[in-house]
C-alpha atoms as a PDB file:
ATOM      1  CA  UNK A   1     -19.946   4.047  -6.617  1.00  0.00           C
ATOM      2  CA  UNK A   2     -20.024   1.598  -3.742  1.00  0.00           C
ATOM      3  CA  UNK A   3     -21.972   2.820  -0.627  1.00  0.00           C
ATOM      4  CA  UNK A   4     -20.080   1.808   2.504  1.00  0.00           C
ATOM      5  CA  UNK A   5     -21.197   2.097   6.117  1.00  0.00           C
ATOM      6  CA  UNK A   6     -18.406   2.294   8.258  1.00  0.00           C
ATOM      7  CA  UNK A   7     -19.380   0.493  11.441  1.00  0.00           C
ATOM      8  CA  UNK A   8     -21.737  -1.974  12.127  1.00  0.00           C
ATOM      9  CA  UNK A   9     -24.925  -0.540  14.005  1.00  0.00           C
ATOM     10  CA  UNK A  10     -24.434  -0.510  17.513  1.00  0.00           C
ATOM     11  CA  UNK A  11     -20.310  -1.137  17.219  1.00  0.00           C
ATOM     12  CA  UNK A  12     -18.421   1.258  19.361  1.00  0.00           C
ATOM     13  CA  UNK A  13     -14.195   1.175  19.308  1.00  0.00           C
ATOM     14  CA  UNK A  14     -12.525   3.556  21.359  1.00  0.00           C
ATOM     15  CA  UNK A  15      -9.362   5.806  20.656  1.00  0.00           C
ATOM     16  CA  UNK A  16      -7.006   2.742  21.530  1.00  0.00           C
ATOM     17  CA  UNK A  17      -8.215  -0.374  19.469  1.00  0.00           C
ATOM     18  CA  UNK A  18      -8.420   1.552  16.857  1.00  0.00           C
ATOM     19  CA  UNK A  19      -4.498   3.000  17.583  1.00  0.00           C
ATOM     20  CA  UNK A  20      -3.546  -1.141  18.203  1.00  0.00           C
ATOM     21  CA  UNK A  21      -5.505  -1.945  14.294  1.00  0.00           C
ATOM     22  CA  UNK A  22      -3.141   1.171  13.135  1.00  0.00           C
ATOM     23  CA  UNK A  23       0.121  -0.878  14.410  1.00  0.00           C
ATOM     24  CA  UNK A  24      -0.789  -3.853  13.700  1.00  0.00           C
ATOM     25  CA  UNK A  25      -1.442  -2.724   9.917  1.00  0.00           C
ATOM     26  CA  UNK A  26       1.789  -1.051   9.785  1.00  0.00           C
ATOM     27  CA  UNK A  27       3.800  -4.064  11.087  1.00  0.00           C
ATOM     28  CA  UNK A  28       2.039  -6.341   9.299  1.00  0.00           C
ATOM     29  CA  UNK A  29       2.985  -4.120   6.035  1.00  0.00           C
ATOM     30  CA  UNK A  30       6.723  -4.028   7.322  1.00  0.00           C
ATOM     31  CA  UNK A  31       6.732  -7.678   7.706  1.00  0.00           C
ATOM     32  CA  UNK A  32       4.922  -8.278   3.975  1.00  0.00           C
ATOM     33  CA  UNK A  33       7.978  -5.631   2.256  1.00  0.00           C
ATOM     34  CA  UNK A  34      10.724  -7.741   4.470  1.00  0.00           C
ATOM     35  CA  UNK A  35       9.233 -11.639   3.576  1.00  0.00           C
ATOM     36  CA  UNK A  36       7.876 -11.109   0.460  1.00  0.00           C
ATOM     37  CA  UNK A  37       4.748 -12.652   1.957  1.00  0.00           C
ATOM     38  CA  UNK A  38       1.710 -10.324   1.468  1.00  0.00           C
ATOM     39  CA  UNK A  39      -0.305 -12.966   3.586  1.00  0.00           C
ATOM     40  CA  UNK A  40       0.678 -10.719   6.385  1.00  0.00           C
ATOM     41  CA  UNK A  41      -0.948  -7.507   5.247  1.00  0.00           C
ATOM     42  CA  UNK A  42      -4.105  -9.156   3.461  1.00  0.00           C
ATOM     43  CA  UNK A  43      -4.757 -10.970   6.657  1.00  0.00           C
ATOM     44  CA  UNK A  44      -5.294  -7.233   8.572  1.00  0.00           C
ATOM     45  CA  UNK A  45      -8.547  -7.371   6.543  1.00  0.00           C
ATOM     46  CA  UNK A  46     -11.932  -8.986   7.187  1.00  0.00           C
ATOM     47  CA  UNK A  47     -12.974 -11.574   5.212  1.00  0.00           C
ATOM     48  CA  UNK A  48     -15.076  -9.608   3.455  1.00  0.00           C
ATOM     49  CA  UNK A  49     -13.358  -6.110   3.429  1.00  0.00           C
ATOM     50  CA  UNK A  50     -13.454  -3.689  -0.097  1.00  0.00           C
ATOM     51  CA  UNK A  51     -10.034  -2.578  -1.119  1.00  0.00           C
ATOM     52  CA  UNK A  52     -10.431   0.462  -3.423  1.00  0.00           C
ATOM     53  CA  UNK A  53      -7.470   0.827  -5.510  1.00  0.00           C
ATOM     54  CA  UNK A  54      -7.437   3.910  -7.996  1.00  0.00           C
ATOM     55  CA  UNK A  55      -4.999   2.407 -10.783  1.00  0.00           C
ATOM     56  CA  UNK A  56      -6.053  -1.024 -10.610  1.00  0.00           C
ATOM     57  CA  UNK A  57      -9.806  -1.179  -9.086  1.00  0.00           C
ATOM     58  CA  UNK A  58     -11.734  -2.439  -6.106  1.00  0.00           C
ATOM     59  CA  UNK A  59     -11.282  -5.548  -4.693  1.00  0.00           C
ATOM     60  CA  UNK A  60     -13.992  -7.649  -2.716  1.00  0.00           C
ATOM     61  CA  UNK A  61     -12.761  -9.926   0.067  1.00  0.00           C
ATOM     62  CA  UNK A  62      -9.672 -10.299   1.787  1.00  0.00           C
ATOM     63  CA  UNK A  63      -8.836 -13.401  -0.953  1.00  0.00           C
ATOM     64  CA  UNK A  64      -9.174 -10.968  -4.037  1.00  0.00           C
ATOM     65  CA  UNK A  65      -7.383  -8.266  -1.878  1.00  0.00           C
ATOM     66  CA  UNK A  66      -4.675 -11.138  -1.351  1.00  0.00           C
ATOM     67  CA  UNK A  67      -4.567 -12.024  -5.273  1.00  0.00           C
ATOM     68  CA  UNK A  68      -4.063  -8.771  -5.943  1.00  0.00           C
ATOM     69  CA  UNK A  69      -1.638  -7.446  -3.382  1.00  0.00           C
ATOM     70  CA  UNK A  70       0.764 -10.526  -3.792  1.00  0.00           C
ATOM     71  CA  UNK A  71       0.250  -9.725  -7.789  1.00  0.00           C
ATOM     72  CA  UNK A  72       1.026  -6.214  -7.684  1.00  0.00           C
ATOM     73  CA  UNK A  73       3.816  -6.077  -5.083  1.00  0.00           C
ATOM     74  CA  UNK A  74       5.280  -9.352  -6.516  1.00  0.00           C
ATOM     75  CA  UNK A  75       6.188  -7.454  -9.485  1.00  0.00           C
ATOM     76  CA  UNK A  76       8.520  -4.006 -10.240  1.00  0.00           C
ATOM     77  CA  UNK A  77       8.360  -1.341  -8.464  1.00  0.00           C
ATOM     78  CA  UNK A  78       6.585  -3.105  -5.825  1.00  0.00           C
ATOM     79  CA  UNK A  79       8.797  -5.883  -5.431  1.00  0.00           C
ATOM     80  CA  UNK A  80      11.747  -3.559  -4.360  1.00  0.00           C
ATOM     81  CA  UNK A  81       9.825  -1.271  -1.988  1.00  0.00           C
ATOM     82  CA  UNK A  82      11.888  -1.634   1.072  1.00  0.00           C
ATOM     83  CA  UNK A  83       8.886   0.228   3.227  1.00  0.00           C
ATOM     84  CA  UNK A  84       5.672   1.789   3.833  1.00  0.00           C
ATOM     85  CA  UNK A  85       5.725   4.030   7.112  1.00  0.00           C
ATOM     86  CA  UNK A  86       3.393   6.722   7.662  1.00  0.00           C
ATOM     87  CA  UNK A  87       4.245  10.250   7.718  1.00  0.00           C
ATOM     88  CA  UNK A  88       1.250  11.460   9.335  1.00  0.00           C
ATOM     89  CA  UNK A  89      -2.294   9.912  10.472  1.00  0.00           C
ATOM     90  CA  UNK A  90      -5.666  11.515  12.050  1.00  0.00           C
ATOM     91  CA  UNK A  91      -8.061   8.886  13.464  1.00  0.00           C
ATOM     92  CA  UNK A  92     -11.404   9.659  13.383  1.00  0.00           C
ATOM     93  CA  UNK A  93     -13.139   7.961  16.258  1.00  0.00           C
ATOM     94  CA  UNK A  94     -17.043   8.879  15.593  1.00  0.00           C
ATOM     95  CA  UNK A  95     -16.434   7.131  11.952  1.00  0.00           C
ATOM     96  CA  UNK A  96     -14.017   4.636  13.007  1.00  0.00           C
ATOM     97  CA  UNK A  97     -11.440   5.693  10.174  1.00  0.00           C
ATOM     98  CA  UNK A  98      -7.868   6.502   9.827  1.00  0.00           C
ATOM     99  CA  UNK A  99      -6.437   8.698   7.091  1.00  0.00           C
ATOM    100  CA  UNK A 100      -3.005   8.693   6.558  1.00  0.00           C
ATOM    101  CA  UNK A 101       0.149   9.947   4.335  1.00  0.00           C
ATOM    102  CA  UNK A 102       1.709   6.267   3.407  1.00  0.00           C
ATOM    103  CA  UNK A 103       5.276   6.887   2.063  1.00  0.00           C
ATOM    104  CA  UNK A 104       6.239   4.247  -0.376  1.00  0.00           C
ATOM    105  CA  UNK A 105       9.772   3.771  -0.137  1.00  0.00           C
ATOM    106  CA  UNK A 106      12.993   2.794  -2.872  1.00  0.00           C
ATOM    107  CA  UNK A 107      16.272   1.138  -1.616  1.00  0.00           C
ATOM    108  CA  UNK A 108      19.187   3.142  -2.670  1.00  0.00           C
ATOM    109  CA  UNK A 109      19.829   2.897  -5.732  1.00  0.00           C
ATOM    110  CA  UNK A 110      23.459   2.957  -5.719  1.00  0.00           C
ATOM    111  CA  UNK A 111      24.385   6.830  -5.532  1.00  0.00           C
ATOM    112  CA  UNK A 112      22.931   7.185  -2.118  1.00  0.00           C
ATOM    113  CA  UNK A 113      19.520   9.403  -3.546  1.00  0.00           C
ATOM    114  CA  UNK A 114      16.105   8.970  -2.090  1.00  0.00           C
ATOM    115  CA  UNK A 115      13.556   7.806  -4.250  1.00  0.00           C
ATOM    116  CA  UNK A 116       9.854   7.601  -3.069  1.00  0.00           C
ATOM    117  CA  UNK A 117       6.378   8.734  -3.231  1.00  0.00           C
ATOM    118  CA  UNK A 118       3.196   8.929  -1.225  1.00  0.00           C
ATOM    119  CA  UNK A 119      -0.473   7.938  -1.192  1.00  0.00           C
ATOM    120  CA  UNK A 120      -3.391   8.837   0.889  1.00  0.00           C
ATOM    121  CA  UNK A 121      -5.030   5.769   2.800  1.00  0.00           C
ATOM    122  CA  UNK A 122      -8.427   6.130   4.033  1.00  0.00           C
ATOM    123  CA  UNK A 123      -9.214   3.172   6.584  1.00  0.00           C
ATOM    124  CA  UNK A 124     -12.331   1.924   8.121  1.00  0.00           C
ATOM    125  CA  UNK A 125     -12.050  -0.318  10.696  1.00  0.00           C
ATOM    126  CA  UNK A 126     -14.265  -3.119  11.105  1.00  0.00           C
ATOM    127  CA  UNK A 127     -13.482  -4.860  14.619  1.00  0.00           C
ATOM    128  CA  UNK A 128     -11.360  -6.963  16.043  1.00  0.00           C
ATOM    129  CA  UNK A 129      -7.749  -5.517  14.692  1.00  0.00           C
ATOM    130  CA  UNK A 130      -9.348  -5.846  10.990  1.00  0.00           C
ATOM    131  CA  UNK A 131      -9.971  -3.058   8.518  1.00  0.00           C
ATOM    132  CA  UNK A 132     -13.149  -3.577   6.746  1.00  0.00           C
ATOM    133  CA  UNK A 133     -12.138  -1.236   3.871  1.00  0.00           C
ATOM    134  CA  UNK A 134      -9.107   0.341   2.093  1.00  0.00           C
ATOM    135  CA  UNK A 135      -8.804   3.385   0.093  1.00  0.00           C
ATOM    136  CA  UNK A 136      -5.850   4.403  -1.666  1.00  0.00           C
ATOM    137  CA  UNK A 137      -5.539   7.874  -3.302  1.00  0.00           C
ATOM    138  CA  UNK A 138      -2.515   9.208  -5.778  1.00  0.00           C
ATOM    139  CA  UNK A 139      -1.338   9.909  -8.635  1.00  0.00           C
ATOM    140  CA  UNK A 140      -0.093   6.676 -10.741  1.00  0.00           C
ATOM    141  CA  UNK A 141       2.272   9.007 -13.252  1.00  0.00           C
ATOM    142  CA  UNK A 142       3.756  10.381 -10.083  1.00  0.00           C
ATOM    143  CA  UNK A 143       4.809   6.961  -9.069  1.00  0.00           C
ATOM    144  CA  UNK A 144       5.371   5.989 -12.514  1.00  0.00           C
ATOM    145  CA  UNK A 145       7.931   9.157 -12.992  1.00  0.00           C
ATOM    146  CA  UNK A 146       9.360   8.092  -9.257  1.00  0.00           C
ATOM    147  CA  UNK A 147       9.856   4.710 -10.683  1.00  0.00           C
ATOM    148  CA  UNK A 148      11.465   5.315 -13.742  1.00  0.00           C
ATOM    149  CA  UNK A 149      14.201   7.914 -11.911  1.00  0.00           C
ATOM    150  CA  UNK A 150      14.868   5.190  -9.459  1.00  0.00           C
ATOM    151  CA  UNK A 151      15.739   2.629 -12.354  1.00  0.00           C
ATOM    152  CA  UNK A 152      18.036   4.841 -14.478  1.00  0.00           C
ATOM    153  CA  UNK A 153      20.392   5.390 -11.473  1.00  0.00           C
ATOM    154  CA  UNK A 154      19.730   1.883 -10.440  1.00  0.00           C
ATOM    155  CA  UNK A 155      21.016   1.267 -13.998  1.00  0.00           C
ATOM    156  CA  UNK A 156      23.884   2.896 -13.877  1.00  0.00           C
ATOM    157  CA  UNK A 157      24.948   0.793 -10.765  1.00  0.00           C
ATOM    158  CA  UNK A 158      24.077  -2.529 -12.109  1.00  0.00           C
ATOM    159  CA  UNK A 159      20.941  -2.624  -9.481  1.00  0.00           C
ATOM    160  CA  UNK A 160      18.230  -2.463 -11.881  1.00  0.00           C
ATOM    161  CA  UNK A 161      16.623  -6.157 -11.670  1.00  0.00           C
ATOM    162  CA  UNK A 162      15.934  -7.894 -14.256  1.00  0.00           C
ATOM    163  CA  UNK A 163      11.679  -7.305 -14.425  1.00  0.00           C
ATOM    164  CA  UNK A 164      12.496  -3.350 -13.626  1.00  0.00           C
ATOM    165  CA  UNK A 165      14.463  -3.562 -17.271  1.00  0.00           C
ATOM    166  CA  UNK A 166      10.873  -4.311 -18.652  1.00  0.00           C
ATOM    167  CA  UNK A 167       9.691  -2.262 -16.308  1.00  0.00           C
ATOM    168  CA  UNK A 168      11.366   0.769 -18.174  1.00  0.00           C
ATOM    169  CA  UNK A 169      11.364  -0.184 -21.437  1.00  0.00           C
ATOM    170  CA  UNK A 170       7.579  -0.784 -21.370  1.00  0.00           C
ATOM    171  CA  UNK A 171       6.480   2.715 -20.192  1.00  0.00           C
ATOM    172  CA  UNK A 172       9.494   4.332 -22.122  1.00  0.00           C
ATOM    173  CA  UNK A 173       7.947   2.292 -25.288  1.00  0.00           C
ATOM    174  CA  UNK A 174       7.415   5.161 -28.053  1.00  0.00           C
ATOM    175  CA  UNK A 175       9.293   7.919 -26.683  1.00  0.00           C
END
């Protein structure tokens, strides 16, 4: 386990900086899930920010946070998550971190249903609109299961792309 110290010694950020970082993340995530281009949301870290992940691992630098990002969300389900807004967030000034309920959001799939799940996000801010450190906490069978629901009705609709076909058929492999 990585020991982290969340602000620099002698760093203050007040209530407000820290709110700006919080909307500039989450626009630069709605821009990312509209373009395509995760450029946007890796460049909301600092250059040498930790991104712990707890499916895929932790990331070191805000290039291997790129890689990774642009990987991940370049392929299904990622690649057809229309959103990420927050349903909650507490900021905790003294330890300049934000936790926060990110919902991870599905287009319709053709019957009008709702398909999404949520994470927690732990941030750490590290000065001058940057994070310094991402933590995402969930459950990967939940978004798995979430995943798999979407694509049958998708399916059934002629939605389903082609890479959420091998999607399926990968984690269905066996049953």
């Amino acid at each position: 386990m990585t020991t982290f110290t969340p602000r620099p010694a002698g760093a203050t950020w007040d209530r407000a900086e820290l709110e700006d970082a919080l909307r500039g993340y989450q626009e630069a995530g709605q821009r990312a899930a509209d373009t395509g281009d995760w450029g946007h949301f890796s460049a909301m870290f600092t250059e040498d920010a930790t991104y712990s992940e707890h499916a895929y691992g932790e990331f070191t630098g805000r290039d291997e946070i790129h890689a990774w990002v642009t990987r991940t969300m370049g392929a299904f389900p990622g690649n057809v998550m229309t959103g990420f807004p927050m349903a909650w967030s507490v900021i905790d000034e003294p330890t300049a971190r934000v936790i926060c309920e990110v919902r991870n959001l599905m287009p319709d799939p053709g019957d009008g249903s709702v398909h999404e799940e949520s994470n927690l996000t732990i941030l750490t801010y590290g000065g001058d609109g940057l994070w310094a450190r991402e933590e995402d906490v969930y459950n990967p069978m939940k978004f798995a299961n979430m995943a798999l629901k979407w694509a049958e009705v998708a399916e059934q609709h002629g939605r389903l792309p082609e890479d959420g076909a091998a999607f399926v058929a990968r984690l269905t492999r066996g049953r």
